[in-house]
PDB file of N, CA and C in Angstrom:
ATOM      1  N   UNK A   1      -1.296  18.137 -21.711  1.00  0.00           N
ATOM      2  CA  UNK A   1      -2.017  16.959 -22.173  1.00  0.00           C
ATOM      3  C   UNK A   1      -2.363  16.114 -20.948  1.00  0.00           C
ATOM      4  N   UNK A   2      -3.563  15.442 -21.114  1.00  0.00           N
ATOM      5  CA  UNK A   2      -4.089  14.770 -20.258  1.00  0.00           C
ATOM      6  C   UNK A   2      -3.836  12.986 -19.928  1.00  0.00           C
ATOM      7  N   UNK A   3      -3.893  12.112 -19.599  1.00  0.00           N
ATOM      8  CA  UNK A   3      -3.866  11.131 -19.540  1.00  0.00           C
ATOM      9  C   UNK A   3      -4.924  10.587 -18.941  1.00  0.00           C
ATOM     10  N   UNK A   4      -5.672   9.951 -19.426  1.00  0.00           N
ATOM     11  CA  UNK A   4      -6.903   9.334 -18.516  1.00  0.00           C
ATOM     12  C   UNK A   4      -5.880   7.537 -18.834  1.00  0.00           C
ATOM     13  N   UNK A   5      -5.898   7.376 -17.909  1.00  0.00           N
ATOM     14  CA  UNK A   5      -5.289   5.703 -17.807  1.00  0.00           C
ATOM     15  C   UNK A   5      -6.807   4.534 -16.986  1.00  0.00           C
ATOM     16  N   UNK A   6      -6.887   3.608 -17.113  1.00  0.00           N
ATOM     17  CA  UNK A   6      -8.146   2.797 -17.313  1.00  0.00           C
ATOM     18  C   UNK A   6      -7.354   1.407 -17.023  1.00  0.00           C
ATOM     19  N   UNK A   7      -6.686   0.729 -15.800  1.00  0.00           N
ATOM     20  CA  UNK A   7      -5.889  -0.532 -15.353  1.00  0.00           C
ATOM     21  C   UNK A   7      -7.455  -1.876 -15.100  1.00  0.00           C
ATOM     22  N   UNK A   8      -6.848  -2.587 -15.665  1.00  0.00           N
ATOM     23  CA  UNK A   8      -7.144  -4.093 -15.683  1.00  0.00           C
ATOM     24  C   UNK A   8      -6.128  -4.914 -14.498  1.00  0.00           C
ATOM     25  N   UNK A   9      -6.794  -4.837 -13.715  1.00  0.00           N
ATOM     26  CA  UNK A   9      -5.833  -5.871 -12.886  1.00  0.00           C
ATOM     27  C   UNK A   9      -5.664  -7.652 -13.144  1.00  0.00           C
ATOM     28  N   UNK A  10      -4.793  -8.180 -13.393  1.00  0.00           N
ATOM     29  CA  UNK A  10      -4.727  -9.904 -13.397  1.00  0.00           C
ATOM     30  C   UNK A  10      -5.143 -10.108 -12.125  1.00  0.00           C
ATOM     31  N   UNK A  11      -6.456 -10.707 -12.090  1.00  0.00           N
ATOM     32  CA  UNK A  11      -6.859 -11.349 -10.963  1.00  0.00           C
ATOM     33  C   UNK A  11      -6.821 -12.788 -11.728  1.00  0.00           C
ATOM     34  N   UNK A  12      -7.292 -14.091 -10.678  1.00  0.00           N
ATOM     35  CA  UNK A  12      -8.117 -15.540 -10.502  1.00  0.00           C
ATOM     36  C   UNK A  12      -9.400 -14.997 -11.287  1.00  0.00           C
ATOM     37  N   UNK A  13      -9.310 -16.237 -11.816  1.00  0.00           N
ATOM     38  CA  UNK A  13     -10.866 -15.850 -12.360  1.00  0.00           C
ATOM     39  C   UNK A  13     -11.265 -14.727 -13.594  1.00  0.00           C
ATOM     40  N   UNK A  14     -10.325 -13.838 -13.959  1.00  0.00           N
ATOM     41  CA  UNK A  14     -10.502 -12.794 -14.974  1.00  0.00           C
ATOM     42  C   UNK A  14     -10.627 -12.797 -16.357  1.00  0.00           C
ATOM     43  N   UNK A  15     -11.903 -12.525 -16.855  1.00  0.00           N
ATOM     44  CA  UNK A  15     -12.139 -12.391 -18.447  1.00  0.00           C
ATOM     45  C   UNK A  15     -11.778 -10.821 -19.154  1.00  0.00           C
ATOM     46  N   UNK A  16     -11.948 -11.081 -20.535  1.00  0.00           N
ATOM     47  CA  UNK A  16     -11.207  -9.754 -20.862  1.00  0.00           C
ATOM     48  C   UNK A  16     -11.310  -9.940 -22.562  1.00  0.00           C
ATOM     49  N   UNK A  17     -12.143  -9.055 -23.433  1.00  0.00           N
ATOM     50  CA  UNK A  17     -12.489  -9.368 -24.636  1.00  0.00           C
ATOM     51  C   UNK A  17     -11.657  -8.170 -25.202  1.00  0.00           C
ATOM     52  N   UNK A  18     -10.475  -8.384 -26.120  1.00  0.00           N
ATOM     53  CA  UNK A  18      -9.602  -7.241 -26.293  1.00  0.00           C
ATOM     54  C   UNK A  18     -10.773  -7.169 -26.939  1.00  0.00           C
ATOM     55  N   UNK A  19     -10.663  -7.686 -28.504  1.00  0.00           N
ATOM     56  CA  UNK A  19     -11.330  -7.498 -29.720  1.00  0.00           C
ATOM     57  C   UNK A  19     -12.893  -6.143 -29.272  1.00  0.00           C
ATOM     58  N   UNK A  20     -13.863  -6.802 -28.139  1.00  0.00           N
ATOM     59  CA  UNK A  20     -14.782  -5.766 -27.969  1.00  0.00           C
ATOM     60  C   UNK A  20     -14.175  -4.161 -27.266  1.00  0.00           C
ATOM     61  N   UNK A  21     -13.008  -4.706 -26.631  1.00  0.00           N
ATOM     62  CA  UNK A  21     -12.451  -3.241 -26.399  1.00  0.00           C
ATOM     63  C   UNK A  21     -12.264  -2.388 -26.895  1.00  0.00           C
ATOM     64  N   UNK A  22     -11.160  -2.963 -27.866  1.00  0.00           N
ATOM     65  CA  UNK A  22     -10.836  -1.935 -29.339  1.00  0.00           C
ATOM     66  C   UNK A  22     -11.766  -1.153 -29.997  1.00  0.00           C
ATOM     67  N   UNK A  23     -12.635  -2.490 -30.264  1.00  0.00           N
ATOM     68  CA  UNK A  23     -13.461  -1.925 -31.791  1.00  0.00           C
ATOM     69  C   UNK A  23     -14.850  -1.508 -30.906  1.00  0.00           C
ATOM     70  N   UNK A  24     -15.566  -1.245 -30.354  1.00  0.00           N
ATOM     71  CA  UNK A  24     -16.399  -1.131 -29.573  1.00  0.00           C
ATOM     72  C   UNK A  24     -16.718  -0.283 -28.233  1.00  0.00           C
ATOM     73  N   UNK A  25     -15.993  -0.654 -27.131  1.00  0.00           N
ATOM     74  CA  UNK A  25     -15.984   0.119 -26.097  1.00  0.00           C
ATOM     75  C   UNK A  25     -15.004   1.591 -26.531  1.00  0.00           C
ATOM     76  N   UNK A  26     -13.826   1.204 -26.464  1.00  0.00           N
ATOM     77  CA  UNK A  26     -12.900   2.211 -26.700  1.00  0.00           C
ATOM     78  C   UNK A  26     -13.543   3.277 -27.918  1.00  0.00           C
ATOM     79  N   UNK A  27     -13.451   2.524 -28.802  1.00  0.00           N
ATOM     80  CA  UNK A  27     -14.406   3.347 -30.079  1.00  0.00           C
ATOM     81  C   UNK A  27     -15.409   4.366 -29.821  1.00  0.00           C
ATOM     82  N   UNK A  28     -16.819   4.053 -28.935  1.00  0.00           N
ATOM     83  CA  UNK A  28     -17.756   4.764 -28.870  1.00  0.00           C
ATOM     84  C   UNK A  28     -17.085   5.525 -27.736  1.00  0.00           C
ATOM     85  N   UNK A  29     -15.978   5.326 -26.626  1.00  0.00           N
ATOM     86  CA  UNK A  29     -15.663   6.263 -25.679  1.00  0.00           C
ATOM     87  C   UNK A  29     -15.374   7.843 -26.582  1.00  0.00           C
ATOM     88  N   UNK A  30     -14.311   7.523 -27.608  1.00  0.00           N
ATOM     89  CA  UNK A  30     -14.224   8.359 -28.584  1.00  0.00           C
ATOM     90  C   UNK A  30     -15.321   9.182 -29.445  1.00  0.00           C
ATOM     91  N   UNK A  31     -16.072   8.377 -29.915  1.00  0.00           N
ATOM     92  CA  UNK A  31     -17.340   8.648 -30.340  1.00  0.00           C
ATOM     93  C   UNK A  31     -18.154   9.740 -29.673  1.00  0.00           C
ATOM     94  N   UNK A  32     -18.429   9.341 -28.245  1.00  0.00           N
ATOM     95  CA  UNK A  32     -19.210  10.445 -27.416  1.00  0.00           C
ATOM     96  C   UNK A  32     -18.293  11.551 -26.775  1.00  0.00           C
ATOM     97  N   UNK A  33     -17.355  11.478 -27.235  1.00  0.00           N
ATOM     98  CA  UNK A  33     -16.772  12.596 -26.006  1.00  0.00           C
ATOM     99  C   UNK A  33     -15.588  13.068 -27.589  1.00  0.00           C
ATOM    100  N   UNK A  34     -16.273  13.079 -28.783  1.00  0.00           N
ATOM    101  CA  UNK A  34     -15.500  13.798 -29.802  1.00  0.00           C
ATOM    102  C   UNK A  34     -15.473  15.036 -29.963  1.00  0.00           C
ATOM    103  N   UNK A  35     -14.299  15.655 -30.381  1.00  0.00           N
ATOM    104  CA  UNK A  35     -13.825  16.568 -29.950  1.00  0.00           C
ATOM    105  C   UNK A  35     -12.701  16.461 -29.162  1.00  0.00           C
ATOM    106  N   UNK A  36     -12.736  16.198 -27.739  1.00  0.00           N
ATOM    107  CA  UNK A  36     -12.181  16.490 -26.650  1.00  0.00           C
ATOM    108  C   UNK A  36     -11.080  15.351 -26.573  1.00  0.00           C
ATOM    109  N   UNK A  37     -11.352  14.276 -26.533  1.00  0.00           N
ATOM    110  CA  UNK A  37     -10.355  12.963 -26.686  1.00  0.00           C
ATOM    111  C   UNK A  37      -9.656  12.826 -28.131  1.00  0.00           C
ATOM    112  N   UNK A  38      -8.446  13.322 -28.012  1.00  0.00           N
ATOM    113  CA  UNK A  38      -7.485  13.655 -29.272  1.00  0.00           C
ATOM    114  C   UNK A  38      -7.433  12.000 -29.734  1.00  0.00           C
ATOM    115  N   UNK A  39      -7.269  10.742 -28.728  1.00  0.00           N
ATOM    116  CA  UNK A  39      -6.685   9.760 -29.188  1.00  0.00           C
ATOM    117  C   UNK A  39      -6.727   8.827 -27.962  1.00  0.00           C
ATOM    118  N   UNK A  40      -6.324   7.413 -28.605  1.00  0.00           N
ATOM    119  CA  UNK A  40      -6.526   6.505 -27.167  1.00  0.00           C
ATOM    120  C   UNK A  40      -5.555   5.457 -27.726  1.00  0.00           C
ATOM    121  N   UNK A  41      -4.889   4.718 -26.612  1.00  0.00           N
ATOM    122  CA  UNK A  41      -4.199   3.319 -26.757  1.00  0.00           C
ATOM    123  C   UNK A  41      -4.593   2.470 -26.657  1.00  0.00           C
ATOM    124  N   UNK A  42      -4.444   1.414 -26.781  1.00  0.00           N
ATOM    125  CA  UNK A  42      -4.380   0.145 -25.577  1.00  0.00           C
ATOM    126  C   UNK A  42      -3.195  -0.285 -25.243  1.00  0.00           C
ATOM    127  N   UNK A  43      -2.902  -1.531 -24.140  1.00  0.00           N
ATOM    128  CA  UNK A  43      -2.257  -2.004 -24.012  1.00  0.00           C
ATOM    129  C   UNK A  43      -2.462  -3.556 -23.316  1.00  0.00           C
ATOM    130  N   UNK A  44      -1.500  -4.624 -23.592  1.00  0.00           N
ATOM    131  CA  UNK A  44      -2.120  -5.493 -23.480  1.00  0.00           C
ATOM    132  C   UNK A  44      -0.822  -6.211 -23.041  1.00  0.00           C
ATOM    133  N   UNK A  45      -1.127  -6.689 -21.353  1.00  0.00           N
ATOM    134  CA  UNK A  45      -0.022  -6.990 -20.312  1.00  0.00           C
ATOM    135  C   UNK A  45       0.421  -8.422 -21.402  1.00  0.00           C
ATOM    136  N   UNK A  46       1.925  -8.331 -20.903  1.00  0.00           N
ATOM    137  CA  UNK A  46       2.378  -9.611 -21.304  1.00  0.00           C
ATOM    138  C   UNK A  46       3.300 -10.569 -20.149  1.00  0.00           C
ATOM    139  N   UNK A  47       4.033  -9.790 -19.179  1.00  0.00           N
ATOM    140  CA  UNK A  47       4.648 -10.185 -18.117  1.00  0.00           C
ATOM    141  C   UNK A  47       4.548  -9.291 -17.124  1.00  0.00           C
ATOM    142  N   UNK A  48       4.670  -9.856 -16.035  1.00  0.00           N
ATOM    143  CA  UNK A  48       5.373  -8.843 -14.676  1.00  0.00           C
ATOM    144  C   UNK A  48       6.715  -8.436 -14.461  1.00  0.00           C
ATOM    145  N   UNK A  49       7.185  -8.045 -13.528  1.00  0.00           N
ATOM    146  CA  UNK A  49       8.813  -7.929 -13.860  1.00  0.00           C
ATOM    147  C   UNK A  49       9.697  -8.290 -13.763  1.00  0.00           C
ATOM    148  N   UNK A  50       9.194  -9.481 -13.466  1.00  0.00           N
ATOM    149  CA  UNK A  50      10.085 -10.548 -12.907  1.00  0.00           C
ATOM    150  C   UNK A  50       9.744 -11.650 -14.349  1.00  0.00           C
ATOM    151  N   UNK A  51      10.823 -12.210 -15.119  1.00  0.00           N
ATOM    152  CA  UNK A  51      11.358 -13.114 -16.013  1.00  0.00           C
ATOM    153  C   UNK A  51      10.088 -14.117 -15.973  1.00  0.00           C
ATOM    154  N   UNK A  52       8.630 -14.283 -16.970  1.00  0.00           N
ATOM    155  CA  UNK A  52       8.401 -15.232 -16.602  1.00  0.00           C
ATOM    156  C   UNK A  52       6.851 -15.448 -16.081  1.00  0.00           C
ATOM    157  N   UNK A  53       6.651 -13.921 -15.023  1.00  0.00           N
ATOM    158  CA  UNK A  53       5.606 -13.740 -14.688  1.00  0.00           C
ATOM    159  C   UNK A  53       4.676 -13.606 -15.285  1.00  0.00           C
ATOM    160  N   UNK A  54       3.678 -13.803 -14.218  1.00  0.00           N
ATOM    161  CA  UNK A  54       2.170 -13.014 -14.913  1.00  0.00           C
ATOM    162  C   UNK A  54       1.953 -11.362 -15.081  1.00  0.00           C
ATOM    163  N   UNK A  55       1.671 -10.985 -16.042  1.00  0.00           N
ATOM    164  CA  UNK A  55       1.552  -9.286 -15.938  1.00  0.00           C
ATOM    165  C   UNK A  55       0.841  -8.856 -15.311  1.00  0.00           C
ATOM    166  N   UNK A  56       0.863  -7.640 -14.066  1.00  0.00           N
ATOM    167  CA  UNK A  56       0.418  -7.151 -12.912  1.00  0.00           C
ATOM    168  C   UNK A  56      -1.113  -6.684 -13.772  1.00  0.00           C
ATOM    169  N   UNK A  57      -1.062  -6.272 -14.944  1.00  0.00           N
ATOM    170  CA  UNK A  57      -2.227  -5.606 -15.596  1.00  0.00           C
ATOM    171  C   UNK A  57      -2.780  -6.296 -16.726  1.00  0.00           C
ATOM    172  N   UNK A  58      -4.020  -6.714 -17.190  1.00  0.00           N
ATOM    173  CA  UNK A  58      -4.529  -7.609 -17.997  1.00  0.00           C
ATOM    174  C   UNK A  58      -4.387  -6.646 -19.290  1.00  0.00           C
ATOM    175  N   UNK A  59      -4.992  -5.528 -19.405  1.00  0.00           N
ATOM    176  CA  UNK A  59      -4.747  -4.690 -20.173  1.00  0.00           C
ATOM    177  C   UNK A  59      -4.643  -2.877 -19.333  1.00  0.00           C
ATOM    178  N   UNK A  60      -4.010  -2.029 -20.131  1.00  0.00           N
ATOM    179  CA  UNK A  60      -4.288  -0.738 -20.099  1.00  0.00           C
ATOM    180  C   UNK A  60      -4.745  -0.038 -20.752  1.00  0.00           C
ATOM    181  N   UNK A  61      -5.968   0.808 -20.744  1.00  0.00           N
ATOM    182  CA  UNK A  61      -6.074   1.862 -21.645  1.00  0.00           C
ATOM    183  C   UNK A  61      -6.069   2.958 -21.857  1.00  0.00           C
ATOM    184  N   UNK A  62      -5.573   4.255 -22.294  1.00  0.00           N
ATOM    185  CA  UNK A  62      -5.495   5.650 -22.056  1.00  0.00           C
ATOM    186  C   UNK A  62      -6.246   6.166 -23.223  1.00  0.00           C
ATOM    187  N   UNK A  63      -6.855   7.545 -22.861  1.00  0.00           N
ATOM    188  CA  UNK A  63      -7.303   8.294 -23.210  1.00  0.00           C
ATOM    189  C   UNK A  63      -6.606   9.893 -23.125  1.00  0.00           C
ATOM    190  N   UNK A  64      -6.557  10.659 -24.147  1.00  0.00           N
ATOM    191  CA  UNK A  64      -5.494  11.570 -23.976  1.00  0.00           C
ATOM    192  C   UNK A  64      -6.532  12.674 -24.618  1.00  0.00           C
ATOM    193  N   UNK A  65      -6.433  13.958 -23.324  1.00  0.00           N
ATOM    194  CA  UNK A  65      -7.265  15.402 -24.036  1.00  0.00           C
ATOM    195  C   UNK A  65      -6.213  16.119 -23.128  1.00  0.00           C
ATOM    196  N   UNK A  66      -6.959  17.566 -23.971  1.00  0.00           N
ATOM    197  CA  UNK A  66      -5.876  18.989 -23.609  1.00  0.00           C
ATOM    198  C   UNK A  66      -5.995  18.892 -22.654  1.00  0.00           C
ATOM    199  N   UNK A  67      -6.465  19.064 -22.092  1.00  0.00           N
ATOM    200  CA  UNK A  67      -6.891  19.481 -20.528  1.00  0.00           C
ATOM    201  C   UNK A  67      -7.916  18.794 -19.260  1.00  0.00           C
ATOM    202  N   UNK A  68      -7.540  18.586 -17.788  1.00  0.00           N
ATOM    203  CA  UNK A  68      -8.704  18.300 -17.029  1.00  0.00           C
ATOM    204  C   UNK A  68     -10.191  18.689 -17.298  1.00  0.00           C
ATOM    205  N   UNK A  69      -9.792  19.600 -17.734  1.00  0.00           N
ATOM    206  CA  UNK A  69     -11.482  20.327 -17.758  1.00  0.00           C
ATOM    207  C   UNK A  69     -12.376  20.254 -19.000  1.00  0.00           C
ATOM    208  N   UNK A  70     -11.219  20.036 -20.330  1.00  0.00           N
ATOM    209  CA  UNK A  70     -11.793  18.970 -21.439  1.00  0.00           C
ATOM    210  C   UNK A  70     -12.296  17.679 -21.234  1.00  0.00           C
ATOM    211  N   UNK A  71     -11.648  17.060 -20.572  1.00  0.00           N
ATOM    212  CA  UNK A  71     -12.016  15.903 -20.079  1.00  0.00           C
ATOM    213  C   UNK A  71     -13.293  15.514 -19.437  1.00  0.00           C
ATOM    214  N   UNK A  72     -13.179  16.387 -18.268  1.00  0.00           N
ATOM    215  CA  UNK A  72     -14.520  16.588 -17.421  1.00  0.00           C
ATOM    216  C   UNK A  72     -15.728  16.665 -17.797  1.00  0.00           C
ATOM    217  N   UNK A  73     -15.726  17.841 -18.894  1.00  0.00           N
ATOM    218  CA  UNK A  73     -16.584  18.473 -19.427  1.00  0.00           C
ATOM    219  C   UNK A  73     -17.535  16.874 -20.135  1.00  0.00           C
ATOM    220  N   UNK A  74     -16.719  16.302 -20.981  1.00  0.00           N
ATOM    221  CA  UNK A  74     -16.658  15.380 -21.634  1.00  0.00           C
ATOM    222  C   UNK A  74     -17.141  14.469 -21.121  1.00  0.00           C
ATOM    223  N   UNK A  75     -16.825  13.392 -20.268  1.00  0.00           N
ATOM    224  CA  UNK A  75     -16.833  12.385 -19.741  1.00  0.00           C
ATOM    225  C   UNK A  75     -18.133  12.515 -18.813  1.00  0.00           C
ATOM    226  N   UNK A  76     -18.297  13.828 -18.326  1.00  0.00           N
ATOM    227  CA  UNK A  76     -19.588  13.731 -17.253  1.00  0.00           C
ATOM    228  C   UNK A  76     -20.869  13.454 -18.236  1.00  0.00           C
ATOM    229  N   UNK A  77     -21.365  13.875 -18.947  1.00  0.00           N
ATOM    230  CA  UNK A  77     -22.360  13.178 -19.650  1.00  0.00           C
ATOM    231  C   UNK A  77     -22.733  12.005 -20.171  1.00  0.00           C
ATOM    232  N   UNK A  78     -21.676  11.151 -20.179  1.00  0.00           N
ATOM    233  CA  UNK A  78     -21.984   9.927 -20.376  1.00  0.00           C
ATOM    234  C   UNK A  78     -21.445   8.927 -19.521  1.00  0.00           C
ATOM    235  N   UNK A  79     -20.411   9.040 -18.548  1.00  0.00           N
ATOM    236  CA  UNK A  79     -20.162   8.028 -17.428  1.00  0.00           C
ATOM    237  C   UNK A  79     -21.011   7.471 -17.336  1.00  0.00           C
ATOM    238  N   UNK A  80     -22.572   7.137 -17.365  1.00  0.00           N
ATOM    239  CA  UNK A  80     -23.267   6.394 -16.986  1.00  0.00           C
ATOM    240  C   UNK A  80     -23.410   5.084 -18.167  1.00  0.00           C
ATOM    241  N   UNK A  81     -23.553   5.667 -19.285  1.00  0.00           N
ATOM    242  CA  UNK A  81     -23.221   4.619 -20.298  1.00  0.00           C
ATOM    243  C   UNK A  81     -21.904   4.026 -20.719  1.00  0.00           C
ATOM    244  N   UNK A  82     -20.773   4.867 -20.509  1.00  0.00           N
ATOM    245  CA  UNK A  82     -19.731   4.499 -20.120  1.00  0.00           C
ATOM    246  C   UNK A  82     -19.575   3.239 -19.273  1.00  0.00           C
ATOM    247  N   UNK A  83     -20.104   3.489 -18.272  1.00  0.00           N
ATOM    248  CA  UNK A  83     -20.097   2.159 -17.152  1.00  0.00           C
ATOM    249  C   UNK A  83     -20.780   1.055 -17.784  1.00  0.00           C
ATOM    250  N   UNK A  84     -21.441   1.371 -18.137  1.00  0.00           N
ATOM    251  CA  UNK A  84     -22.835   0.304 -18.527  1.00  0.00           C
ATOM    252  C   UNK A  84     -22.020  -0.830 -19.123  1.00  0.00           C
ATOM    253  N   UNK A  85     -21.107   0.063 -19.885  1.00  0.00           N
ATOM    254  CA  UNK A  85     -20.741  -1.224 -21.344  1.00  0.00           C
ATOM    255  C   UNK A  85     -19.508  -2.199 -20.578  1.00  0.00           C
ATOM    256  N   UNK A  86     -18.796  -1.579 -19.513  1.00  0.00           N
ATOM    257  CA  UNK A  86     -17.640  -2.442 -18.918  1.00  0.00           C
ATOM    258  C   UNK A  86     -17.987  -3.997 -19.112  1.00  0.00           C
ATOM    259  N   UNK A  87     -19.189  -4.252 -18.270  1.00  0.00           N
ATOM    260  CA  UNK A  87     -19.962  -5.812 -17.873  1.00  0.00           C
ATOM    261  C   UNK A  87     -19.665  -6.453 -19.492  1.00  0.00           C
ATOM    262  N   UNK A  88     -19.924  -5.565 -20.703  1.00  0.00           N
ATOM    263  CA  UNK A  88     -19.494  -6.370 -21.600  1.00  0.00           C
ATOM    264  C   UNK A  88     -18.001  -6.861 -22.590  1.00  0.00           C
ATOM    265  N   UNK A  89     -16.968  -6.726 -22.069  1.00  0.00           N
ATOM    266  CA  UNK A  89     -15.935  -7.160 -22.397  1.00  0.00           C
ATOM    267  C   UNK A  89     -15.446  -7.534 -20.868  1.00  0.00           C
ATOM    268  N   UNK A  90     -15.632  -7.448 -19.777  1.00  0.00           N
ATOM    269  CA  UNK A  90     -14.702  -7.682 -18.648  1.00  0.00           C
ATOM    270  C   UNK A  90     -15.758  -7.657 -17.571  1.00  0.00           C
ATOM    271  N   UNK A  91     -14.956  -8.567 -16.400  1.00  0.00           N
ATOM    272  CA  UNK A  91     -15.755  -9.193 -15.442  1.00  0.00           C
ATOM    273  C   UNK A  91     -14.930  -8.126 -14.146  1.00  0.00           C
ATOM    274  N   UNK A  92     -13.644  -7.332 -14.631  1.00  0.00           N
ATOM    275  CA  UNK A  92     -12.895  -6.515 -13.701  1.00  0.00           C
ATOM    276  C   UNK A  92     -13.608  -5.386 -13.618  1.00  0.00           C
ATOM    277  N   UNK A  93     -13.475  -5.025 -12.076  1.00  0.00           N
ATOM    278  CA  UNK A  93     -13.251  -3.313 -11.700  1.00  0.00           C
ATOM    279  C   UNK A  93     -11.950  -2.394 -12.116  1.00  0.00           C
ATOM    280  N   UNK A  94     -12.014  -1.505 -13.357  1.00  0.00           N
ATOM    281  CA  UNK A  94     -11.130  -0.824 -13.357  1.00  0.00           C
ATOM    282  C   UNK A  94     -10.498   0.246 -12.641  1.00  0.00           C
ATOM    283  N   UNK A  95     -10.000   0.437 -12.227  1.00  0.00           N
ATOM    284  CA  UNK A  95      -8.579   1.215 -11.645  1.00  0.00           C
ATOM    285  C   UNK A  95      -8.239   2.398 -12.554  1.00  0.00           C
ATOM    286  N   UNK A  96      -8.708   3.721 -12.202  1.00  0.00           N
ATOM    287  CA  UNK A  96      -8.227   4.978 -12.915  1.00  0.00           C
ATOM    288  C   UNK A  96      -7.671   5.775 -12.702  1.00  0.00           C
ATOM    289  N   UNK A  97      -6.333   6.464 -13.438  1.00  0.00           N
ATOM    290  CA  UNK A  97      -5.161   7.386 -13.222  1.00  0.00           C
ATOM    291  C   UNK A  97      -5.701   8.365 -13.929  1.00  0.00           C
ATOM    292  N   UNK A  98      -5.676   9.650 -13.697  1.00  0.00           N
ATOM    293  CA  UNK A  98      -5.928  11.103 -14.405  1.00  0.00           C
ATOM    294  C   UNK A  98      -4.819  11.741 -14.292  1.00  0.00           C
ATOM    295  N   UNK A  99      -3.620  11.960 -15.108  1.00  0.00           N
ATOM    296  CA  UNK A  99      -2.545  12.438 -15.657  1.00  0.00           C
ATOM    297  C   UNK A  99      -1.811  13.519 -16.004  1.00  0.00           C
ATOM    298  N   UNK A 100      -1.076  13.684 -15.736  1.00  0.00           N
ATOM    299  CA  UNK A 100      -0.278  15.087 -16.562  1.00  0.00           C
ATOM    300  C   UNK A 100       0.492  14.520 -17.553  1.00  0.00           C
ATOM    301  N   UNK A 101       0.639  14.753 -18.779  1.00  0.00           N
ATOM    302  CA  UNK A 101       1.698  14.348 -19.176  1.00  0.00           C
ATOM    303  C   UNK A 101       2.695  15.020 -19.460  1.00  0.00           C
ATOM    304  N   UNK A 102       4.102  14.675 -18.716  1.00  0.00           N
ATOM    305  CA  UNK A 102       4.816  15.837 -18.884  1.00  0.00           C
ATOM    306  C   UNK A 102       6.220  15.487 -20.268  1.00  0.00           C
ATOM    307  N   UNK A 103       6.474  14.299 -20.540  1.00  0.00           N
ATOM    308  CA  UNK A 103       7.106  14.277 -21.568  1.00  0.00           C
ATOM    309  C   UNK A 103       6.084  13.068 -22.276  1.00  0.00           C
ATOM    310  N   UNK A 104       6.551  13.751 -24.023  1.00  0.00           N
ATOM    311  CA  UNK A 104       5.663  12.232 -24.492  1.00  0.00           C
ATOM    312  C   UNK A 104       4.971  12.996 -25.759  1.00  0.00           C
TER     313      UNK A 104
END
């Protein structure tokens, strides 16, 4: 299993529309690349690790397929609209992990 991970960093200055994430971005990621993307999370920072803090990540999101090459296959046809839609829930550059997952 795959992990596509998708980091929100807490910067100064950072906007961040869960609500269009969920129902919208995340949604149609699924949408176009069905089939191949079994399922997706979110996650939505609440602290750092220290008692108190700000959370290092505004949100996270994963995307989970069989394989790199499901993925690939997948995702290369539409990265471009993919990108497009970021500008509308978030003012961040995301940060991406491509995964193994080995327990889980």
């Amino acid at each position: 299993m795959i992990d596509v991970s998708i980091l929100y960093p807490n910067e100064a200055g950072a906007t961040f529309d869960f609500d269009y994430y969920r129902d919208q971005h995340m949604t149609m990621i699924q949408q176009k690349m069905a089939g191949a993307c079994s399922h997706f999370t979110i996650e939505k920072g609440l602290q750092g690790p220290v008692p108190g803090s700000d959370p290092t990540y505004l949100a996270i999101g994963h995307l989970f397929f069989e394989s790199l090459e499901a993925f690939t296959a997948a995702f290369g046809p539409h990265a471009k609209a993919i990108g497009a839609d970021i500008a509308n829930y978030t003012n961040l550059k995301p940060i991406i992990q491509i995964s193994e997952v080995l327990v889980g």
